[in-house]
Protein backbone atom coordinates (compact mmCIF):
# COMPACT_ATOMS: atom_id res chain seq x y z
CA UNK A 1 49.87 -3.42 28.57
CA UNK A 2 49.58 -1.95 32.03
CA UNK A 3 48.81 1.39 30.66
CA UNK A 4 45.81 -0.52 28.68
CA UNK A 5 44.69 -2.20 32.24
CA UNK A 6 44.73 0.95 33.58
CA UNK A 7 42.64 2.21 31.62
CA UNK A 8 39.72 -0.47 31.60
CA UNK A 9 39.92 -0.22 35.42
CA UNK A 10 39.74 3.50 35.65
CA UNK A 11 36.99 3.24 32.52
CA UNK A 12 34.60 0.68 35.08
CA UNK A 13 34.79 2.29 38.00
CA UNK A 14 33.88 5.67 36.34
CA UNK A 15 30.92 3.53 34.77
CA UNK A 16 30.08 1.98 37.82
CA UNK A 17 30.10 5.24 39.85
CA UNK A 18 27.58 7.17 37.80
CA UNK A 19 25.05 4.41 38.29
CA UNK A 20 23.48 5.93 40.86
CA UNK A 21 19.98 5.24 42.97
CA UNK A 22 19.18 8.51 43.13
CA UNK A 23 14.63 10.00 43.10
CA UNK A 24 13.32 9.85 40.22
CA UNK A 25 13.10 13.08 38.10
CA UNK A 26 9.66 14.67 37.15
CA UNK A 27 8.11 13.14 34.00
CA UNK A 28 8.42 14.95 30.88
CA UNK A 29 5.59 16.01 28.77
CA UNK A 30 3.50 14.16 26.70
CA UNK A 31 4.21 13.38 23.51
CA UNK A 32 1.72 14.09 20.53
CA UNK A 33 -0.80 12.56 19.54
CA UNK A 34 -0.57 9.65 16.22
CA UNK A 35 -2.71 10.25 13.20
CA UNK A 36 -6.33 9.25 13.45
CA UNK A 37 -7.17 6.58 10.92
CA UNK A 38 -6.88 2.95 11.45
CA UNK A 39 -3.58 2.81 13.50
CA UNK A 40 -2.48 5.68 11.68
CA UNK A 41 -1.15 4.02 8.72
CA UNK A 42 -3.46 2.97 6.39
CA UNK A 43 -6.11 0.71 5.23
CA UNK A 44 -5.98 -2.30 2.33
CA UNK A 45 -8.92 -3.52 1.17
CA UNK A 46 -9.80 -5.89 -1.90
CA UNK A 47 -12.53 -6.33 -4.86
CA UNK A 48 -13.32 -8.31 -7.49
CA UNK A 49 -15.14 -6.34 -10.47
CA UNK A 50 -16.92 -7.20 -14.04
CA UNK A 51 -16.26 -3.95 -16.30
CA UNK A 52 -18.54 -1.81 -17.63
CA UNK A 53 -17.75 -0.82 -21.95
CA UNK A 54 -18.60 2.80 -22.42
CA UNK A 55 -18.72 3.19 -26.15
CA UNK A 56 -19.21 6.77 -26.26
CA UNK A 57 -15.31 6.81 -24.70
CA UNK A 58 -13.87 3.65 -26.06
CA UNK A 59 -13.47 2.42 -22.65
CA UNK A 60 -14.14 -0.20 -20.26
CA UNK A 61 -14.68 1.51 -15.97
CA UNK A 62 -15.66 0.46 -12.71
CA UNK A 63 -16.13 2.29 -9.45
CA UNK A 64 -15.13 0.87 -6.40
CA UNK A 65 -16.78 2.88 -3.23
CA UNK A 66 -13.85 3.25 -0.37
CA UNK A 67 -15.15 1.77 2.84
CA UNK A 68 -16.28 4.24 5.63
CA UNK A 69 -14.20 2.74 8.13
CA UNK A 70 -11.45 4.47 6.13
CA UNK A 71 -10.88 7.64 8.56
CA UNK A 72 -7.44 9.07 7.56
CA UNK A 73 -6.48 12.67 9.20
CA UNK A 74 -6.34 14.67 5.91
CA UNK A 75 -8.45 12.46 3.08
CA UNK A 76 -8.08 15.18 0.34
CA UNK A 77 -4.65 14.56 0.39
CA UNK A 78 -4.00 10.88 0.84
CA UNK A 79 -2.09 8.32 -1.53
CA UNK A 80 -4.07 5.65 -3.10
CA UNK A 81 -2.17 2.89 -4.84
CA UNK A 82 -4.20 -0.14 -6.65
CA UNK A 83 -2.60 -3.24 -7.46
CA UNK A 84 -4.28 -5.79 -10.07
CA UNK A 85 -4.44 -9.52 -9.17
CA UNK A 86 -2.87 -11.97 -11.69
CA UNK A 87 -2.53 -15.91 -11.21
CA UNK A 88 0.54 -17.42 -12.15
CA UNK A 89 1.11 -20.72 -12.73
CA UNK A 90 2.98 -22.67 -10.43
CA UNK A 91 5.55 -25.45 -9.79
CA UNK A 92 3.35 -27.86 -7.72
CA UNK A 93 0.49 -27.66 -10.82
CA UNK A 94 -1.62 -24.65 -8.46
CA UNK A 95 -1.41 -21.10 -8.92
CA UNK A 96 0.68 -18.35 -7.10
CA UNK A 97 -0.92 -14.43 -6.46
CA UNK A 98 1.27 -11.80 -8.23
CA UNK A 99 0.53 -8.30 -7.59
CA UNK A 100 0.90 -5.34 -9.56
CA UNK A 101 0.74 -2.05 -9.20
CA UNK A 102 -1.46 -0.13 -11.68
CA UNK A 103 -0.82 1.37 -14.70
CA UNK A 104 -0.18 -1.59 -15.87
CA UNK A 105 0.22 -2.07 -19.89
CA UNK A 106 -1.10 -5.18 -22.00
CA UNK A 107 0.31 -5.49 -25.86
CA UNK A 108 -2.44 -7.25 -27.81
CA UNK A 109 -1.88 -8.21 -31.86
CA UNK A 110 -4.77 -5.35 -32.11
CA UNK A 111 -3.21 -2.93 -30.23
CA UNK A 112 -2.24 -1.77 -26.21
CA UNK A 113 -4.37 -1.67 -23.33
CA UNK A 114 -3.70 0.20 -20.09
CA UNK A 115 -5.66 -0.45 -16.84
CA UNK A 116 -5.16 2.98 -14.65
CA UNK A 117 -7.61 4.79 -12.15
CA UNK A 118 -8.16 7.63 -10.67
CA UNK A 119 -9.70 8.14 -6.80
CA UNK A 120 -11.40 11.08 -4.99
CA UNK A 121 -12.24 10.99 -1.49
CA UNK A 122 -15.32 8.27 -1.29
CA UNK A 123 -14.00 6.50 -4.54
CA UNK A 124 -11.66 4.65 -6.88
CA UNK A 125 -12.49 4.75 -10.56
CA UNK A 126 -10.53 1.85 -12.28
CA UNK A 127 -10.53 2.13 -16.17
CA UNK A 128 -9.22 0.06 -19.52
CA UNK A 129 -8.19 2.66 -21.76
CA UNK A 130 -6.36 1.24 -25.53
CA UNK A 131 -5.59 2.39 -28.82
CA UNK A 132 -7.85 0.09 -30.62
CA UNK A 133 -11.47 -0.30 -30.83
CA UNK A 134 -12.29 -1.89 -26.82
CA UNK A 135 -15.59 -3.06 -27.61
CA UNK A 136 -14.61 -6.65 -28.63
CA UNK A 137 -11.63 -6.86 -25.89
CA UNK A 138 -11.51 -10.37 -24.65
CA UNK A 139 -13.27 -10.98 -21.16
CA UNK A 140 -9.90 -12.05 -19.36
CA UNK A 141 -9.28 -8.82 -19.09
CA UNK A 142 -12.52 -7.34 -17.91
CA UNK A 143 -14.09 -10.21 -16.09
CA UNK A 144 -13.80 -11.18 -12.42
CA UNK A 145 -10.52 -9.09 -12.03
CA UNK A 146 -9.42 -8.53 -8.69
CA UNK A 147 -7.56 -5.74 -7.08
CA UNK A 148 -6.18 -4.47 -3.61
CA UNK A 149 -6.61 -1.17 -3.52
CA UNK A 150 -4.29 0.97 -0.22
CA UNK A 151 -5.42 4.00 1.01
CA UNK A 152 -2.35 5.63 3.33
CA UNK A 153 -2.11 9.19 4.40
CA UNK A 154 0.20 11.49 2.56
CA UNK A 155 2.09 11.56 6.08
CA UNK A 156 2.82 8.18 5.96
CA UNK A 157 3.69 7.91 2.07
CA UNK A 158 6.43 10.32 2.16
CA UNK A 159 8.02 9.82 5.52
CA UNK A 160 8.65 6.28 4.09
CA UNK A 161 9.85 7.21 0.18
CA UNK A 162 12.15 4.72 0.73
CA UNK A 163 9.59 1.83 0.29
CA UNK A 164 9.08 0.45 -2.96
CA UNK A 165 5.75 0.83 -3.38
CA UNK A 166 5.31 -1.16 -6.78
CA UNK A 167 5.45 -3.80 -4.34
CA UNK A 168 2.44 -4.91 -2.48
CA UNK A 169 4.06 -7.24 0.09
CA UNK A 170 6.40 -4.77 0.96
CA UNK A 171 4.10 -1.80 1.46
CA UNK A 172 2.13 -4.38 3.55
CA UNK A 173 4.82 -5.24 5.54
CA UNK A 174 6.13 -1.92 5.95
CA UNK A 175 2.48 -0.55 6.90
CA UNK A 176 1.54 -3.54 9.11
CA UNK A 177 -1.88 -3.16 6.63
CA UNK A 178 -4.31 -6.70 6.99
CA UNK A 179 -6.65 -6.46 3.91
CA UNK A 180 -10.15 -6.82 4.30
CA UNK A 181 -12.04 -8.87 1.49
CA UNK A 182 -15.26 -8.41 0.16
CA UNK A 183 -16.29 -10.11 -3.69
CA UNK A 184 -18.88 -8.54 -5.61
């Protein structure tokens, strides 16, 4: 035990000893600069579309123009995920927002539907592709459908692969992303 007391005492002083008030040394250099973009991480915005039926393709699109504000460091190269809006009904008699992340697959008594997209630069092109004759598809699915579409540079999306990104709260949270709403 005395060995042990020993020890701690020796231990502190050492501690206490090093502490010194000595000058300050010179500053190191700067660091580098963060990604430009807004804060460097990303941008979430939302929209509420009506779908367009192309016959010639058997399918129903939309474009949906991403804002200008949206200044990323390398565009060509950043991730775009798009989540679709579904209500769910609630306990309390309301409805709750559930989120999902697009493809997302719909199996109808005539056949399955797929909402995907596709994105370039300036745009998101969200489509309703299905195995089945689309021109009769019921309006649920192409009316007043909402979706939250992220842009986030490809910096950001892989130094965080360990995000589940099928998740919209959590790549919100993650991101620190605010979503700005506009309704068409």
């Amino acid at each position: 035990m005395k060995k042990l007391l020993s020890l701690l005492v020796l231990t502190s002083i050492f501690f206490i000893s090093c502490s010194s008030d000595g000058e300050r040394g010179p500053q190191g250099p700067p660091g580098e600069d963060g990604l430009d973009g807004i804060d460097g991480l990303g941008y979430t915005y939302e929209r509420t579309i009506d779908f367009e039926y192309f016959s010639e393709f058997n399918y129903y699109s939309q474009l949906i123009d991403i804002p200008a504000e949206v200044d990323t460091f390398e565009p060509e190269s950043d991730a775009v995920l798009v989540y679709r809006l579904e209500l769910l009904d609630a306990e309390d008699g309301g409805t709750v927002d559930s989120w999902s992340l697009i493809p997302q697959n719909f199996f109808l008594n005539e056949g399955t539907i797929q909402y995907v997209y596709n994105h370039t630069v300036s745009d998101v092109e969200i489509i309703i592709d299905g195995n089945f004759d689309l021109s009769g598809l019921n309006s649920q699915f192409t009316d007043n459908q909402t979706f939250r579409i992220v842009v986030l540079p490809s910096a950001v999306f892989a130094a965080n692969a360990d995000v589940d990104f099928s998740n919209l709260n959590q790549v919100q949270n993650r991101f620190n992303l605010d979503f700005e709403k506009e309704k068409k």
